[in-house]
PDB file of N, CA and C in Angstrom:
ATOM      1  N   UNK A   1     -70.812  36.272   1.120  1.00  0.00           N
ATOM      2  CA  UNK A   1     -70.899  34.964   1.719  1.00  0.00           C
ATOM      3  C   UNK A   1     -70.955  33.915   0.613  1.00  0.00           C
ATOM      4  N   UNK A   2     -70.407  32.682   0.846  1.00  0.00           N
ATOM      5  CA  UNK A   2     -70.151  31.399   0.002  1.00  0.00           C
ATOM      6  C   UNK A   2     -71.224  31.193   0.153  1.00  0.00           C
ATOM      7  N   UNK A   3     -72.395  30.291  -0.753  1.00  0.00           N
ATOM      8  CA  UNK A   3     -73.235  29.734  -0.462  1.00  0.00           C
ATOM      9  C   UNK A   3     -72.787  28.123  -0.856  1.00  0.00           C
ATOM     10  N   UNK A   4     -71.482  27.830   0.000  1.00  0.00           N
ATOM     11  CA  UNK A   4     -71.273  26.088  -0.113  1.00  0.00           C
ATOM     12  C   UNK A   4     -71.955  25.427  -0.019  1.00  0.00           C
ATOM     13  N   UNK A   5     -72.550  24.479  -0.842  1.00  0.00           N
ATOM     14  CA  UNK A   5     -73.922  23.422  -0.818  1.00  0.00           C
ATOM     15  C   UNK A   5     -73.118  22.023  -0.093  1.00  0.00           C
ATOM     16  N   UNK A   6     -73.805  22.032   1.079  1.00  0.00           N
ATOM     17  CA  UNK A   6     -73.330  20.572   1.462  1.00  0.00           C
ATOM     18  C   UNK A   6     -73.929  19.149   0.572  1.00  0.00           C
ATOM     19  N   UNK A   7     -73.501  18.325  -0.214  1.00  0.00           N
ATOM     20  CA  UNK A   7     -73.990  17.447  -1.073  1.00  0.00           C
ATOM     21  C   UNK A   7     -73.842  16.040  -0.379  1.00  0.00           C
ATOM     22  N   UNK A   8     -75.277  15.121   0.061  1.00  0.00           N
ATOM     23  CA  UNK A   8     -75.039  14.147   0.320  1.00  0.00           C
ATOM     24  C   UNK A   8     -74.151  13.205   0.053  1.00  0.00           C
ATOM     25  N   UNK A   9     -72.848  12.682   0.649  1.00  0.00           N
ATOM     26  CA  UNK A   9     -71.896  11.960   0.349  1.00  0.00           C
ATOM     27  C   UNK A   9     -70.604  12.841   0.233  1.00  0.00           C
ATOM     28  N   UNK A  10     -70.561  14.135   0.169  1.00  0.00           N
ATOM     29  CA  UNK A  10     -69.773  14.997   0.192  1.00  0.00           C
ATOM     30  C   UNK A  10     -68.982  15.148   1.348  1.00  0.00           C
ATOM     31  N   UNK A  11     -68.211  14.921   1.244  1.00  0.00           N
ATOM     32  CA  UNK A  11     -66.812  14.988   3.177  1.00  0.00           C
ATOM     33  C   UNK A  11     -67.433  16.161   3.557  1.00  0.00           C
ATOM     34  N   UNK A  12     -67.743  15.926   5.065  1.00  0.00           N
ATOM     35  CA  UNK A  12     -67.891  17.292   6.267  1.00  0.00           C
ATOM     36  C   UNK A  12     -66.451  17.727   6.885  1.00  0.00           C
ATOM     37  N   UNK A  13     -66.112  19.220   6.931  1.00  0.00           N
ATOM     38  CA  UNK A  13     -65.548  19.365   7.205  1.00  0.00           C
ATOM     39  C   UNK A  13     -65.181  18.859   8.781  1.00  0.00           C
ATOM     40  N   UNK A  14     -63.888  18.990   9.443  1.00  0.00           N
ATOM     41  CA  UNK A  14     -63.698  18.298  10.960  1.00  0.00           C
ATOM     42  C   UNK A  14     -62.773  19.648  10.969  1.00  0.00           C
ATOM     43  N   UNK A  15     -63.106  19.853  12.628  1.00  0.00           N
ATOM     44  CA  UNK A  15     -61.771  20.712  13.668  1.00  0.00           C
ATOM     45  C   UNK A  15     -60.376  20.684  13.635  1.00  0.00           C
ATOM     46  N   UNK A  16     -60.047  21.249  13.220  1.00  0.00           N
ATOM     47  CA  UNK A  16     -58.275  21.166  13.299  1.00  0.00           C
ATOM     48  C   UNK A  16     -57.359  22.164  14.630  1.00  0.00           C
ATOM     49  N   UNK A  17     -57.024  21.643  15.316  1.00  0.00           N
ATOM     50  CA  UNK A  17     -56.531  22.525  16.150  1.00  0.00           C
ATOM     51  C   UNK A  17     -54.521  22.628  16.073  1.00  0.00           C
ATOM     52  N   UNK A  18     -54.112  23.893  15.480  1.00  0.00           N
ATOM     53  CA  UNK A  18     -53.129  24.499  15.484  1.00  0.00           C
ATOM     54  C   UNK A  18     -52.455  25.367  16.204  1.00  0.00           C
ATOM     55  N   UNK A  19     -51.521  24.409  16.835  1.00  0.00           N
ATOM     56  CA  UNK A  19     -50.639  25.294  17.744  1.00  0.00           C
ATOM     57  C   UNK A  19     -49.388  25.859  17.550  1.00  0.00           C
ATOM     58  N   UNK A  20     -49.363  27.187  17.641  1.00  0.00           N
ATOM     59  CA  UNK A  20     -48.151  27.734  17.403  1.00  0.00           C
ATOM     60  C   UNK A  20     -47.016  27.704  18.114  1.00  0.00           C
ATOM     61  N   UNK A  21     -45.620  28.171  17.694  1.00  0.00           N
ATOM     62  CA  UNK A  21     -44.745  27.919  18.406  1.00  0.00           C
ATOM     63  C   UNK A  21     -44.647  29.110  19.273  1.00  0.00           C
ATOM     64  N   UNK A  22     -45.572  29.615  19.713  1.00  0.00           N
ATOM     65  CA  UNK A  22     -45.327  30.896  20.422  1.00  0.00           C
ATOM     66  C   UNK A  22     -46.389  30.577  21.818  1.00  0.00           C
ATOM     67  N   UNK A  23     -46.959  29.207  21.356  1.00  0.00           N
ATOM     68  CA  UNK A  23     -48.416  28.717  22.552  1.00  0.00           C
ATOM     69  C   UNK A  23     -49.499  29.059  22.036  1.00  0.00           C
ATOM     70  N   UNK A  24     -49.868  30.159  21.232  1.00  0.00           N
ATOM     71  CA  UNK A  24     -51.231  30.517  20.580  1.00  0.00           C
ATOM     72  C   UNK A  24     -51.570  29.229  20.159  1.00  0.00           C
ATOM     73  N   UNK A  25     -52.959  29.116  20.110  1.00  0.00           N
ATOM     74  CA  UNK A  25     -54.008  27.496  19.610  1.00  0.00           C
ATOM     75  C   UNK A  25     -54.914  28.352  19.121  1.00  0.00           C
ATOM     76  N   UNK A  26     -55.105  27.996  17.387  1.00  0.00           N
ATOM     77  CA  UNK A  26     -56.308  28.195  16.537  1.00  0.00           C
ATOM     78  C   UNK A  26     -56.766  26.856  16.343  1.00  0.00           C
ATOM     79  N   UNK A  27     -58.267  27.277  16.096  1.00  0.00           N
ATOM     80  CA  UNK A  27     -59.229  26.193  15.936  1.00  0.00           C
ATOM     81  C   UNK A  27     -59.398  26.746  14.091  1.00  0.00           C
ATOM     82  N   UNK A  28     -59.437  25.509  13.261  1.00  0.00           N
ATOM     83  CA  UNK A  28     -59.768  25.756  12.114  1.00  0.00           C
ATOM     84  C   UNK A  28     -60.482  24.415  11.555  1.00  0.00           C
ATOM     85  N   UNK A  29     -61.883  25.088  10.768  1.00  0.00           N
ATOM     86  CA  UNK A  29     -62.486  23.763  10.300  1.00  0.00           C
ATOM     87  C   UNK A  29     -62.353  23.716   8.945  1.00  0.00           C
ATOM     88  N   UNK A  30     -61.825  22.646   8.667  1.00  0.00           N
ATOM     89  CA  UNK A  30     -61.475  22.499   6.899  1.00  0.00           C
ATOM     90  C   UNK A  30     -61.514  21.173   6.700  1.00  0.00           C
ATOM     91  N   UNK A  31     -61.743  20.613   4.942  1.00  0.00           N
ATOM     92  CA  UNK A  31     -61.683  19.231   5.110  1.00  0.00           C
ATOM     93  C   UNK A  31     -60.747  18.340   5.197  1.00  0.00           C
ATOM     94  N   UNK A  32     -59.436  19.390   4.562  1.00  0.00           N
ATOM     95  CA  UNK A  32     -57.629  18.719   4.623  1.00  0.00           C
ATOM     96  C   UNK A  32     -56.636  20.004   4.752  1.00  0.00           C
ATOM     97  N   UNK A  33     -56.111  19.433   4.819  1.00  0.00           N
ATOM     98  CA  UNK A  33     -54.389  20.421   5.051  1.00  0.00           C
ATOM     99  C   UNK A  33     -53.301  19.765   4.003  1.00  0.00           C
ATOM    100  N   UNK A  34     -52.573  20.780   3.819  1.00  0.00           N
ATOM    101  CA  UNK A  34     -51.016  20.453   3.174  1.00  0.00           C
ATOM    102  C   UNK A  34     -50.350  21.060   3.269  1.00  0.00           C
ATOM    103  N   UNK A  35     -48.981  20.917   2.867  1.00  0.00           N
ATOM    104  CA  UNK A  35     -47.425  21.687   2.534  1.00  0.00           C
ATOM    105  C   UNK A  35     -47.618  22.314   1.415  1.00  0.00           C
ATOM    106  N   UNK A  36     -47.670  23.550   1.074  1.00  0.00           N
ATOM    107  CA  UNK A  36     -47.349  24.109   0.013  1.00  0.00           C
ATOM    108  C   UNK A  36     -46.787  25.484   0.016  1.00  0.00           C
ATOM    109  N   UNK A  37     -45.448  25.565  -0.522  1.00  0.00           N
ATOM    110  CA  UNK A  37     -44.656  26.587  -1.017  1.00  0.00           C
ATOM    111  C   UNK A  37     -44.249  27.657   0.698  1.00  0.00           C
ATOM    112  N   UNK A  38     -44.154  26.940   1.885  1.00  0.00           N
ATOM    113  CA  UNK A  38     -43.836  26.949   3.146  1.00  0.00           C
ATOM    114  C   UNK A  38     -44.299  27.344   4.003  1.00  0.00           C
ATOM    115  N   UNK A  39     -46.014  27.204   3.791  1.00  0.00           N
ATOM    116  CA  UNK A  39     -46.913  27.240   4.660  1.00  0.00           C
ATOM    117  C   UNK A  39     -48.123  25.796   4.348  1.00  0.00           C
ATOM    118  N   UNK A  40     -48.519  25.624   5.854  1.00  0.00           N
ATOM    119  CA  UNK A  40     -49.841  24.989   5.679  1.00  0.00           C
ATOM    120  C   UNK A  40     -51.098  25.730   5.661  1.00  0.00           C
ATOM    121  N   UNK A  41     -51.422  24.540   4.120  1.00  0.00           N
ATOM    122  CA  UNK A  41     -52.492  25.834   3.567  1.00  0.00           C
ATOM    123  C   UNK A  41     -54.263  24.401   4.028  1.00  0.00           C
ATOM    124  N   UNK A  42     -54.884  25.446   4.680  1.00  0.00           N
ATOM    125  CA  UNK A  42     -56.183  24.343   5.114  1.00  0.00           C
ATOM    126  C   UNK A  42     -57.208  24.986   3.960  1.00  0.00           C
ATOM    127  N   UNK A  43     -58.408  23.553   3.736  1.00  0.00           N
ATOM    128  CA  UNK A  43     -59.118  24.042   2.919  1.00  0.00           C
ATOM    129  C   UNK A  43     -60.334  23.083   2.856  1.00  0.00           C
ATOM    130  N   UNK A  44     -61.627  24.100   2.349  1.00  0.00           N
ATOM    131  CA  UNK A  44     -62.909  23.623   2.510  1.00  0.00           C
ATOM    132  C   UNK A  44     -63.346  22.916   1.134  1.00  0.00           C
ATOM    133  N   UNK A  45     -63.859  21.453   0.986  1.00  0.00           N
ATOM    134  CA  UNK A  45     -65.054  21.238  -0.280  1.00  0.00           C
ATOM    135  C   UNK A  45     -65.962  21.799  -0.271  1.00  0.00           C
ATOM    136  N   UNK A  46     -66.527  23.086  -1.054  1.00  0.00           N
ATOM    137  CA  UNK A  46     -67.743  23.425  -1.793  1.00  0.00           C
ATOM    138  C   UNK A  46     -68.222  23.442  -2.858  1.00  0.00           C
ATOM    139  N   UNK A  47     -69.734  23.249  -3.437  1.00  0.00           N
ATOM    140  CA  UNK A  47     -69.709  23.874  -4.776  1.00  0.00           C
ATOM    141  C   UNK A  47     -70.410  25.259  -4.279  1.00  0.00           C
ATOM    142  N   UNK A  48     -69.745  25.576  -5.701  1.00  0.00           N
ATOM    143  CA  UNK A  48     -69.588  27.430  -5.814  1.00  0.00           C
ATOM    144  C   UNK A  48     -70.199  27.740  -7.093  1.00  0.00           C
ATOM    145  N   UNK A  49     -70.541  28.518  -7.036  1.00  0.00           N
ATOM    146  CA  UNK A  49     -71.397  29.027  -8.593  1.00  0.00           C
ATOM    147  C   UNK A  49     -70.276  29.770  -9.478  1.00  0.00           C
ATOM    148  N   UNK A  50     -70.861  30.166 -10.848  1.00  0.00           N
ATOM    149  CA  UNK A  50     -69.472  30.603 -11.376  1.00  0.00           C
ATOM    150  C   UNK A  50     -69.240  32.452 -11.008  1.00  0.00           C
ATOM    151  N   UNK A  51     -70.638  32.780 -10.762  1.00  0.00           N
ATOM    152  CA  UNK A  51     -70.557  34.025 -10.525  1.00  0.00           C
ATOM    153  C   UNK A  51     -69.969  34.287  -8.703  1.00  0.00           C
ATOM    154  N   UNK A  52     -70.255  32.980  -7.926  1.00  0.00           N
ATOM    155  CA  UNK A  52     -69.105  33.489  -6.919  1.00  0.00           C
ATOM    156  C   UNK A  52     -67.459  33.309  -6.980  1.00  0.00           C
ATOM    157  N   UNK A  53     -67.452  32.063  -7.904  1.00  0.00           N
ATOM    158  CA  UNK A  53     -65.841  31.867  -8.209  1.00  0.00           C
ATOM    159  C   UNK A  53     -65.532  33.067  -8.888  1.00  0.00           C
ATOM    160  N   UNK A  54     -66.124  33.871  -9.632  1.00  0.00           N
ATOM    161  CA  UNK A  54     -65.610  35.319 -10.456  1.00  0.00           C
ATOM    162  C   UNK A  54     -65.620  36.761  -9.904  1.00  0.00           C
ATOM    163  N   UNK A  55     -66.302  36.557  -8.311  1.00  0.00           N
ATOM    164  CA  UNK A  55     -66.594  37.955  -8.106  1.00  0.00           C
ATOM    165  C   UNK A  55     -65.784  37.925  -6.344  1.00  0.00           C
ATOM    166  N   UNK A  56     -65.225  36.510  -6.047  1.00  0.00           N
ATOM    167  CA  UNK A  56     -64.876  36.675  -4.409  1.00  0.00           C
ATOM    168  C   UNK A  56     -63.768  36.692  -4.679  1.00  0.00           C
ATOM    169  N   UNK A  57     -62.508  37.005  -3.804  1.00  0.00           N
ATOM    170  CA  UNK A  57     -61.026  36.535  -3.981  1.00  0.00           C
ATOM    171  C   UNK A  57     -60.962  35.220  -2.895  1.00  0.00           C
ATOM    172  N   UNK A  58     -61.647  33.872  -4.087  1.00  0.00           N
ATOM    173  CA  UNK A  58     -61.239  32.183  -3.135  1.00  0.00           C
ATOM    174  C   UNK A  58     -59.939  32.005  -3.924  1.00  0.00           C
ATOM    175  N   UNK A  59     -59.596  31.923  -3.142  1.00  0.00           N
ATOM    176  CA  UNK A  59     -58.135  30.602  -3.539  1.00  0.00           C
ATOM    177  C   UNK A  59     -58.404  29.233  -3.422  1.00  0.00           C
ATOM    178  N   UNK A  60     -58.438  28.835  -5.112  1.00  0.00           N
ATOM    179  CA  UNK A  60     -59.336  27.570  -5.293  1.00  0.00           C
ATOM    180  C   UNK A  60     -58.070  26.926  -5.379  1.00  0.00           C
ATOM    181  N   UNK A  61     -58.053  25.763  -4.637  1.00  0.00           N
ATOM    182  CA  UNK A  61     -56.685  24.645  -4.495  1.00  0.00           C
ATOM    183  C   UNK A  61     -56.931  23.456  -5.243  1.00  0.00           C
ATOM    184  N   UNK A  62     -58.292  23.502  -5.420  1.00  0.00           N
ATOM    185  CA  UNK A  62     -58.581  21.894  -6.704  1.00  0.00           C
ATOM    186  C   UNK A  62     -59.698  21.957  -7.279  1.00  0.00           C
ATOM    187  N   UNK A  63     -59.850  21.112  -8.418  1.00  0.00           N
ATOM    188  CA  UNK A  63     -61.273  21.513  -9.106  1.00  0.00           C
ATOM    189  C   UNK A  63     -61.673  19.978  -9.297  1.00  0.00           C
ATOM    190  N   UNK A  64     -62.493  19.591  -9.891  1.00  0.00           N
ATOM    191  CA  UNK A  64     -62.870  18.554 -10.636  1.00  0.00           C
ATOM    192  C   UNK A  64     -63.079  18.427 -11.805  1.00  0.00           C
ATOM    193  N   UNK A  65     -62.290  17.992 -12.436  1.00  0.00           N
ATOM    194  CA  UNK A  65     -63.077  18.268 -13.732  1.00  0.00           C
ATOM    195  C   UNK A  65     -63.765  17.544 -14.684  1.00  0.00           C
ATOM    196  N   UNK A  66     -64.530  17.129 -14.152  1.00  0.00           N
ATOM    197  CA  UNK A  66     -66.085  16.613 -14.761  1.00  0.00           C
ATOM    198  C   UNK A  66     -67.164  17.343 -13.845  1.00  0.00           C
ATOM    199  N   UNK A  67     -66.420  17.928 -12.418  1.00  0.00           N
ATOM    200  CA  UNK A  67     -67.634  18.774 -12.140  1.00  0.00           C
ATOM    201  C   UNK A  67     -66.660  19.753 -11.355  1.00  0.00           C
ATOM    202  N   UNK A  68     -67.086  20.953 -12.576  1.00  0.00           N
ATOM    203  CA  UNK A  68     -65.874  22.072 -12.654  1.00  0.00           C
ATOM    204  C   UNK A  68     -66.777  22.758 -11.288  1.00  0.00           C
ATOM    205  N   UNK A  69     -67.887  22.828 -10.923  1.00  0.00           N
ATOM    206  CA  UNK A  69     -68.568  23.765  -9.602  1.00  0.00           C
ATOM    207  C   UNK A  69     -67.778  23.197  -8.310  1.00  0.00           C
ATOM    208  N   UNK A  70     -67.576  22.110  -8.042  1.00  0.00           N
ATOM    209  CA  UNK A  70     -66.706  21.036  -7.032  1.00  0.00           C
ATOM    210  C   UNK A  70     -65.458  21.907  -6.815  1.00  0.00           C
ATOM    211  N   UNK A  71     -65.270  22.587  -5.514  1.00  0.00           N
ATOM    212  CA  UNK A  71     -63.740  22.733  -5.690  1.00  0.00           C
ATOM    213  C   UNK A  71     -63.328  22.419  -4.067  1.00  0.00           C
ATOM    214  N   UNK A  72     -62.093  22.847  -3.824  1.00  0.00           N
ATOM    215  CA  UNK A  72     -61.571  22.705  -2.762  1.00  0.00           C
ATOM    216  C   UNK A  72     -60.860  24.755  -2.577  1.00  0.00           C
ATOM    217  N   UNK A  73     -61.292  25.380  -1.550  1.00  0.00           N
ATOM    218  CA  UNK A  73     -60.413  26.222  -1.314  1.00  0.00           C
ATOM    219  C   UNK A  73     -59.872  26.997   0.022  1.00  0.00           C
ATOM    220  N   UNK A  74     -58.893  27.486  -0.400  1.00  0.00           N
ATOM    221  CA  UNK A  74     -58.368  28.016   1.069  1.00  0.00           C
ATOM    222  C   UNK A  74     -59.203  28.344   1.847  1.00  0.00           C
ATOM    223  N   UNK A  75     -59.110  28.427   3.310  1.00  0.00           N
ATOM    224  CA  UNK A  75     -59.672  29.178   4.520  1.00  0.00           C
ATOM    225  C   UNK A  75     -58.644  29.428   5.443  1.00  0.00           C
ATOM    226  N   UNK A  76     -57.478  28.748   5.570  1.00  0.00           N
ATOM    227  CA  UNK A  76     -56.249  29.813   6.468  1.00  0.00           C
ATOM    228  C   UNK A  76     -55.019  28.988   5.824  1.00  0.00           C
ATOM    229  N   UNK A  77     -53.747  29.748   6.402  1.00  0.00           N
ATOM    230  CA  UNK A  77     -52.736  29.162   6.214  1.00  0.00           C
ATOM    231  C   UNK A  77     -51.612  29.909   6.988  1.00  0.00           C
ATOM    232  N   UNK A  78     -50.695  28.773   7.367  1.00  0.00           N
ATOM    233  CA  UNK A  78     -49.957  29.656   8.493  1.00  0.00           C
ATOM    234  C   UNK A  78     -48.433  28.895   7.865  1.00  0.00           C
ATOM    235  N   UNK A  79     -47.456  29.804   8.035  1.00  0.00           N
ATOM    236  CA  UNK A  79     -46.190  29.806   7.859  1.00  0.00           C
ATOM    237  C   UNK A  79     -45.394  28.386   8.641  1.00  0.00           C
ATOM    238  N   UNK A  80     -44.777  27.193   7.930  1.00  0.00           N
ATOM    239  CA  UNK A  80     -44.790  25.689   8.110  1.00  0.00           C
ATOM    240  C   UNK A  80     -43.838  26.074   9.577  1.00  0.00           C
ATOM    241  N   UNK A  81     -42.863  27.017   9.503  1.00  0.00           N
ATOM    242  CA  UNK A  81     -41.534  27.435  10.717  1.00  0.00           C
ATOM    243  C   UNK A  81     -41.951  28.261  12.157  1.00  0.00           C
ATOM    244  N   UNK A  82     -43.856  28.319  11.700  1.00  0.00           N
ATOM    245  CA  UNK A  82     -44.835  29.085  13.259  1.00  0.00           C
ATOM    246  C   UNK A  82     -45.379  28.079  13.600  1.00  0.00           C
ATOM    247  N   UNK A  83     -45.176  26.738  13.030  1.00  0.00           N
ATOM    248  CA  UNK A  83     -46.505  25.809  13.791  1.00  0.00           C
ATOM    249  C   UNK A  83     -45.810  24.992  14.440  1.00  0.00           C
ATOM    250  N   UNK A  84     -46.042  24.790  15.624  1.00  0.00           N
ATOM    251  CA  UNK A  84     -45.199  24.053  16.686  1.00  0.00           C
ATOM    252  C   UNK A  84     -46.049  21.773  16.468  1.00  0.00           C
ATOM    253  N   UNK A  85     -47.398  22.373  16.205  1.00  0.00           N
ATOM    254  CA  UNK A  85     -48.208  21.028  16.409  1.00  0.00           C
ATOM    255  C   UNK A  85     -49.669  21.430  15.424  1.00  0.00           C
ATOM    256  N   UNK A  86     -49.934  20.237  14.757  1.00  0.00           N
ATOM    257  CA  UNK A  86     -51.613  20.280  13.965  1.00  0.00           C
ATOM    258  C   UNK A  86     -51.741  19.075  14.409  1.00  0.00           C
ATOM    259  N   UNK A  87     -52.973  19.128  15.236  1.00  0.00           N
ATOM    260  CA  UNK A  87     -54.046  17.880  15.790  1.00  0.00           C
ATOM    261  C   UNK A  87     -55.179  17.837  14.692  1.00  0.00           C
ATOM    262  N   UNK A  88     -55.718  16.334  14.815  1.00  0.00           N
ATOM    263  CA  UNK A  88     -57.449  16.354  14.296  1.00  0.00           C
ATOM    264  C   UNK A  88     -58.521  16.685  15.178  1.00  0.00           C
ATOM    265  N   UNK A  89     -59.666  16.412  14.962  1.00  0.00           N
ATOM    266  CA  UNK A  89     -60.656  16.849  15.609  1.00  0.00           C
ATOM    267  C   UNK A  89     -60.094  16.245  17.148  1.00  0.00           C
ATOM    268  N   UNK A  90     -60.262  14.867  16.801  1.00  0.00           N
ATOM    269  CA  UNK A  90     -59.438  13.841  18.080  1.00  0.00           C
ATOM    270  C   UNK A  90     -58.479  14.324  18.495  1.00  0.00           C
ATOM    271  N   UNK A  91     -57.516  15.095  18.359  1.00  0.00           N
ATOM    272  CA  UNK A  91     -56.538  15.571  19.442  1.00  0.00           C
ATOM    273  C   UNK A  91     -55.053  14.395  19.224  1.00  0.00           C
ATOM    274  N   UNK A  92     -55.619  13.843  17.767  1.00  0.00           N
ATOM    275  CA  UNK A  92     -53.963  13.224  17.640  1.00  0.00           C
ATOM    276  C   UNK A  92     -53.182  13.942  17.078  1.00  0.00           C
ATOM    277  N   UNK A  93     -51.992  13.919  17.218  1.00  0.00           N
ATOM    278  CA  UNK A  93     -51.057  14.994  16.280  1.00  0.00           C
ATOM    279  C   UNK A  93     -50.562  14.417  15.251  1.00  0.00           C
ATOM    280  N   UNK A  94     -51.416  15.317  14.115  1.00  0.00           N
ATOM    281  CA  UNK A  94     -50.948  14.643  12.685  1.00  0.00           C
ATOM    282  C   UNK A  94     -49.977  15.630  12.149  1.00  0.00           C
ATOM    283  N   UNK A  95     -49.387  16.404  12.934  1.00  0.00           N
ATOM    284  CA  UNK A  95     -48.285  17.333  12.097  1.00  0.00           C
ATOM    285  C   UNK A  95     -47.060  16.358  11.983  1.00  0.00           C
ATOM    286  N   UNK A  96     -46.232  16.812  11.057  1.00  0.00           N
ATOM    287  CA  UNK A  96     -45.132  16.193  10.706  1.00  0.00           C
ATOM    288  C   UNK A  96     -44.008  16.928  11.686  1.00  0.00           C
ATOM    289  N   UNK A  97     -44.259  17.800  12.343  1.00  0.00           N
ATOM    290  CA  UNK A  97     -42.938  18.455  13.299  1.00  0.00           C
ATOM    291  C   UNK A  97     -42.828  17.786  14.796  1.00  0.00           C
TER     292      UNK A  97
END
């Protein structure tokens, strides 16, 4: 288990609801989404210690670097040509399809 420290002033993650082009709807909580290499890849702000960044398999997507514990990393990602629709918590559709 991550022990992600929520840090006052630190973004809370929000609901993302992903619908596939097949009708399946996942619920995923992360703090952003993107395009990368032809999937959307979602992902959480935590800090992480160095002995969990060295001993879990995270897929760390950003760091800080003035505060290398700060990162951003994966929690799902689905193939950009299966997702029919990505809503926000609100239920607007922020997908680009």
């Amino acid at each position: 288990m991550i022990s992600a420290m929520l840090i006052p002033g630190d973004p809370l993650p929000i609901q993302w609801r992903v619908t596939m082009n097949d009708g399946a709807v996942v619920g995923v909580w992360a703090n952003s989404y993107g395009e990368e290499n032809g999937y959307y890849l979602f992902d959480v702000f935590a800090e992480v210690s160095e002995a969990e960044e060295q001993n879990l398999d995270l897929v760390i997507t950003s760091t800080n670097p003035t505060q290398p514990r700060k990162v951003l990393f994966a929690v799902a990602r689905f193939p950009v040509e299966a997702v029919a629709r990505i809503e926000s918590e609100n239920w607007d559709d922020v997908s680009a399809t």
